[in-house]
C-alpha atoms as a PDB file:
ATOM      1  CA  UNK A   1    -236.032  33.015  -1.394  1.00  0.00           C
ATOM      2  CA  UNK A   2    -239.071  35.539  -1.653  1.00  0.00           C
ATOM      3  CA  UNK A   3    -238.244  38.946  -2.858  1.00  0.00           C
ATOM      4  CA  UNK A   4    -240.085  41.937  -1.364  1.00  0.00           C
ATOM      5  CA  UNK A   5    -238.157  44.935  -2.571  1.00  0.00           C
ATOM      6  CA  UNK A   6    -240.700  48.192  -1.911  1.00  0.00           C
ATOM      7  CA  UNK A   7    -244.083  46.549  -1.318  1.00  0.00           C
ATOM      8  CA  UNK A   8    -246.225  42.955  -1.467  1.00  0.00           C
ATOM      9  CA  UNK A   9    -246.693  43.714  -5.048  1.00  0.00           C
ATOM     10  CA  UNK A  10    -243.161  43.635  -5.635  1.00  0.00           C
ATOM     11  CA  UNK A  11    -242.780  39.789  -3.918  1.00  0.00           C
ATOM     12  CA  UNK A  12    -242.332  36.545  -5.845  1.00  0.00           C
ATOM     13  CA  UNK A  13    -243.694  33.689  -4.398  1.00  0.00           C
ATOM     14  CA  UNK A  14    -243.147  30.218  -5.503  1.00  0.00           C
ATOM     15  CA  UNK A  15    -246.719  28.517  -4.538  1.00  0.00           C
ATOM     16  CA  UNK A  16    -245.338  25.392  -5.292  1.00  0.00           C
ATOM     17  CA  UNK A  17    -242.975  25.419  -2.314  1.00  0.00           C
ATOM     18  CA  UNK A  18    -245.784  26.934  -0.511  1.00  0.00           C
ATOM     19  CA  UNK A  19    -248.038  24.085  -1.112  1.00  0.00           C
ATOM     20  CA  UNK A  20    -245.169  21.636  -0.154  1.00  0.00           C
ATOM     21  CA  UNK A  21    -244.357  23.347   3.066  1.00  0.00           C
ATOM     22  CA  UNK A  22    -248.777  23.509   4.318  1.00  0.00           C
ATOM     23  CA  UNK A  23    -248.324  19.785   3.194  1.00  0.00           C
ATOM     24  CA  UNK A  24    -245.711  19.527   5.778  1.00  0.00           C
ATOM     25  CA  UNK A  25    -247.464  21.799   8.550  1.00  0.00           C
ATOM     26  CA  UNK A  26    -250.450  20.010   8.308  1.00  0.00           C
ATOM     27  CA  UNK A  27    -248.230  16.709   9.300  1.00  0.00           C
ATOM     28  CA  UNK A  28    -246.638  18.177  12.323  1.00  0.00           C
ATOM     29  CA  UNK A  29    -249.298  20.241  13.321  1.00  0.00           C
ATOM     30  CA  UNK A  30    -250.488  17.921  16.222  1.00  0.00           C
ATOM     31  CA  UNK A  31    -248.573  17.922  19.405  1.00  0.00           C
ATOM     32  CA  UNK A  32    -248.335  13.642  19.094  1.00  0.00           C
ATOM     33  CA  UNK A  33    -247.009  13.988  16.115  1.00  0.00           C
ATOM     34  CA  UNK A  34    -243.865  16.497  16.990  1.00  0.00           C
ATOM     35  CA  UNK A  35    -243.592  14.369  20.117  1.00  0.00           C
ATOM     36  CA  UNK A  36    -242.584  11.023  17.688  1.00  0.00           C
ATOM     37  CA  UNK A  37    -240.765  12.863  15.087  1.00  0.00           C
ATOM     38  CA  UNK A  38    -238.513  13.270  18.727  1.00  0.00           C
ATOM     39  CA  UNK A  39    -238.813  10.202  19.631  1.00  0.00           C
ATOM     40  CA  UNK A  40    -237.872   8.908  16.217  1.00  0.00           C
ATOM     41  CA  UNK A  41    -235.023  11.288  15.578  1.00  0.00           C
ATOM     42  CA  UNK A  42    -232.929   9.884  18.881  1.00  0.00           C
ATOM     43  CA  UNK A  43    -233.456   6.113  17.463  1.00  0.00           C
ATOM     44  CA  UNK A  44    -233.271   4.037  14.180  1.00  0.00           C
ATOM     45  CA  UNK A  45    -235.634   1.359  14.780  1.00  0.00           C
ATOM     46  CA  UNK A  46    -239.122   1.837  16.838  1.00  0.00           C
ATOM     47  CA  UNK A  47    -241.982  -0.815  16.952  1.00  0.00           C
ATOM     48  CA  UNK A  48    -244.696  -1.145  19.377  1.00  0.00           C
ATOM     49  CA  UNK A  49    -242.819   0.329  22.693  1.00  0.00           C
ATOM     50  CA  UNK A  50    -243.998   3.868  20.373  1.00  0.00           C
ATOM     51  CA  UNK A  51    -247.334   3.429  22.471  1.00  0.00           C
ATOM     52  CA  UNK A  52    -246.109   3.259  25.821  1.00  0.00           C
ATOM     53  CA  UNK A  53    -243.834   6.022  25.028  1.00  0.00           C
ATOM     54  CA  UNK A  54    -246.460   8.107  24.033  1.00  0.00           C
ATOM     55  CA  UNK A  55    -249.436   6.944  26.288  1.00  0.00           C
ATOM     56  CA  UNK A  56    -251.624   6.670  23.276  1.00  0.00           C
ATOM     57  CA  UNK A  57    -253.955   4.020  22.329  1.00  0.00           C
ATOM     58  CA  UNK A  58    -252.271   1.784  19.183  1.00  0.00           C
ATOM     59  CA  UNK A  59    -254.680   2.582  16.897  1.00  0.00           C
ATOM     60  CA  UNK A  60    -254.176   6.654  17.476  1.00  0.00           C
ATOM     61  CA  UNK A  61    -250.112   6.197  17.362  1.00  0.00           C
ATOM     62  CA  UNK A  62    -250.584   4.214  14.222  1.00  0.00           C
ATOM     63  CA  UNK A  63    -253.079   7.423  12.580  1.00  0.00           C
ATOM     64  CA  UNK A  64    -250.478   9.643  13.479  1.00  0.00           C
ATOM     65  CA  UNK A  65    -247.341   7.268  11.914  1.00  0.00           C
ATOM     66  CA  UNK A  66    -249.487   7.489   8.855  1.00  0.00           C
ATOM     67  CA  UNK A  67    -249.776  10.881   8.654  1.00  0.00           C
ATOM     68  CA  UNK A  68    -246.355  11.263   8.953  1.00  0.00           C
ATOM     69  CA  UNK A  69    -244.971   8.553   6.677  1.00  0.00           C
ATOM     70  CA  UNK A  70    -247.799  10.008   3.708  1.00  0.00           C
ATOM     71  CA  UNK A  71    -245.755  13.193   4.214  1.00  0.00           C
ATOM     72  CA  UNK A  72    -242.697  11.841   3.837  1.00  0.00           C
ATOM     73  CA  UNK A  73    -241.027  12.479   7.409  1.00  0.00           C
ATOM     74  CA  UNK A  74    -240.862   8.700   8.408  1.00  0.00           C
ATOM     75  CA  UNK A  75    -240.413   5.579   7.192  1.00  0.00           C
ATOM     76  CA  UNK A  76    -241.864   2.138   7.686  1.00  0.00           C
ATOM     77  CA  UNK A  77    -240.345  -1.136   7.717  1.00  0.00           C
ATOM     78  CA  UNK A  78    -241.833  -4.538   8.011  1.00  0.00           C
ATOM     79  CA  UNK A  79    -239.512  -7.022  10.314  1.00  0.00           C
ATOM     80  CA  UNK A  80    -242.229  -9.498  11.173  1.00  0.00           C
ATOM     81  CA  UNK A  81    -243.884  -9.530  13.233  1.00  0.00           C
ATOM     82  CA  UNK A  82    -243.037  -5.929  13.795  1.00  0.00           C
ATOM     83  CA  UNK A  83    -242.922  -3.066  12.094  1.00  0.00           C
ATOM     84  CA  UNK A  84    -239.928  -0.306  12.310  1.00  0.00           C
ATOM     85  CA  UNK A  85    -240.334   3.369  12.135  1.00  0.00           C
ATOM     86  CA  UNK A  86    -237.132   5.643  11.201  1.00  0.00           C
ATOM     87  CA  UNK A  87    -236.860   9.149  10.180  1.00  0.00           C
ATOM     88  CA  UNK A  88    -236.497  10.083   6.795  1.00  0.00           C
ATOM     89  CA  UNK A  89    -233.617  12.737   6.873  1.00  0.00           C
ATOM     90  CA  UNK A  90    -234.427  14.474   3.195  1.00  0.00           C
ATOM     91  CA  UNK A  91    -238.034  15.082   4.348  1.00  0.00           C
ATOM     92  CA  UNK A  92    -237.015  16.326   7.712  1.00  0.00           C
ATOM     93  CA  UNK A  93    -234.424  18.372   5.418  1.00  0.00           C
ATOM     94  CA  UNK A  94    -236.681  20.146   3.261  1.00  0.00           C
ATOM     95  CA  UNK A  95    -238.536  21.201   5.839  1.00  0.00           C
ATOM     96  CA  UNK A  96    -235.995  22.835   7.270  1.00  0.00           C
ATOM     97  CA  UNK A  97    -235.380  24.522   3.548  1.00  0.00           C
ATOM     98  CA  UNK A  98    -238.633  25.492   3.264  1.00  0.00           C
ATOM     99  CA  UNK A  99    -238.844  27.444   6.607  1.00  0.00           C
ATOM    100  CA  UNK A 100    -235.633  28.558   5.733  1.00  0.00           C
ATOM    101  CA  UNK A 101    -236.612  30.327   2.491  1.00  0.00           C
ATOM    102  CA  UNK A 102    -239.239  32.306   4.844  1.00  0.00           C
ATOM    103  CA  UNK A 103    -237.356  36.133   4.591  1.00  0.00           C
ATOM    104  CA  UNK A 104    -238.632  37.717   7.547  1.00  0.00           C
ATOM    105  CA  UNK A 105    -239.274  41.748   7.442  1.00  0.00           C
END
């Protein structure tokens, strides 16, 4: 947790985690993206019904499952001729941590 005792020179910040967590922003930070981490968290196993769900064109759903699997919130599975999209619980997880270590004043 960040320590601000009398003033911002007095804080510790661990840019590490900071990097981490803009990594993480960055993924969610487009409205399609929050809408199939949802989607994703309610089932275990999505494949192409994702598009109709989302009233995207294939090729934009797939950008955005990339996005989010490169981050580490979702995971891919091949089951020809399918694939399967899940949530990955310990990235979803340490997001939550992250935010969590923001003190607010």
């Amino acid at each position: 947790m960040t320590e601000c005792l009398q003033s911002l020179a007095d804080c510790q910040f661990n840019e590490s985690a900071e990097k981490e967590l803009a990594v993480y922003a960055k993924a969610i930070g487009h409205p399609a993206r929050v809408r199939l981490l949802r989607i994703l968290a309610r089932r275990v196993c999505l494949g192409s019904d994702l598009v109709g769900q989302l009233g995207l064109a294939q090729s934009t759903v797939s950008e955005h499952l990339r996005i989010l699997r490169e981050a580490g919130l979702v995971h891919a599975e091949v089951k020809h001729p399918k694939t399967c999209f899940s949530l990955r619980p310990e990235g979803i997880q340490r997001v939550q941590q992250l935010l969590a270590d923001i003190d607010p004043l």
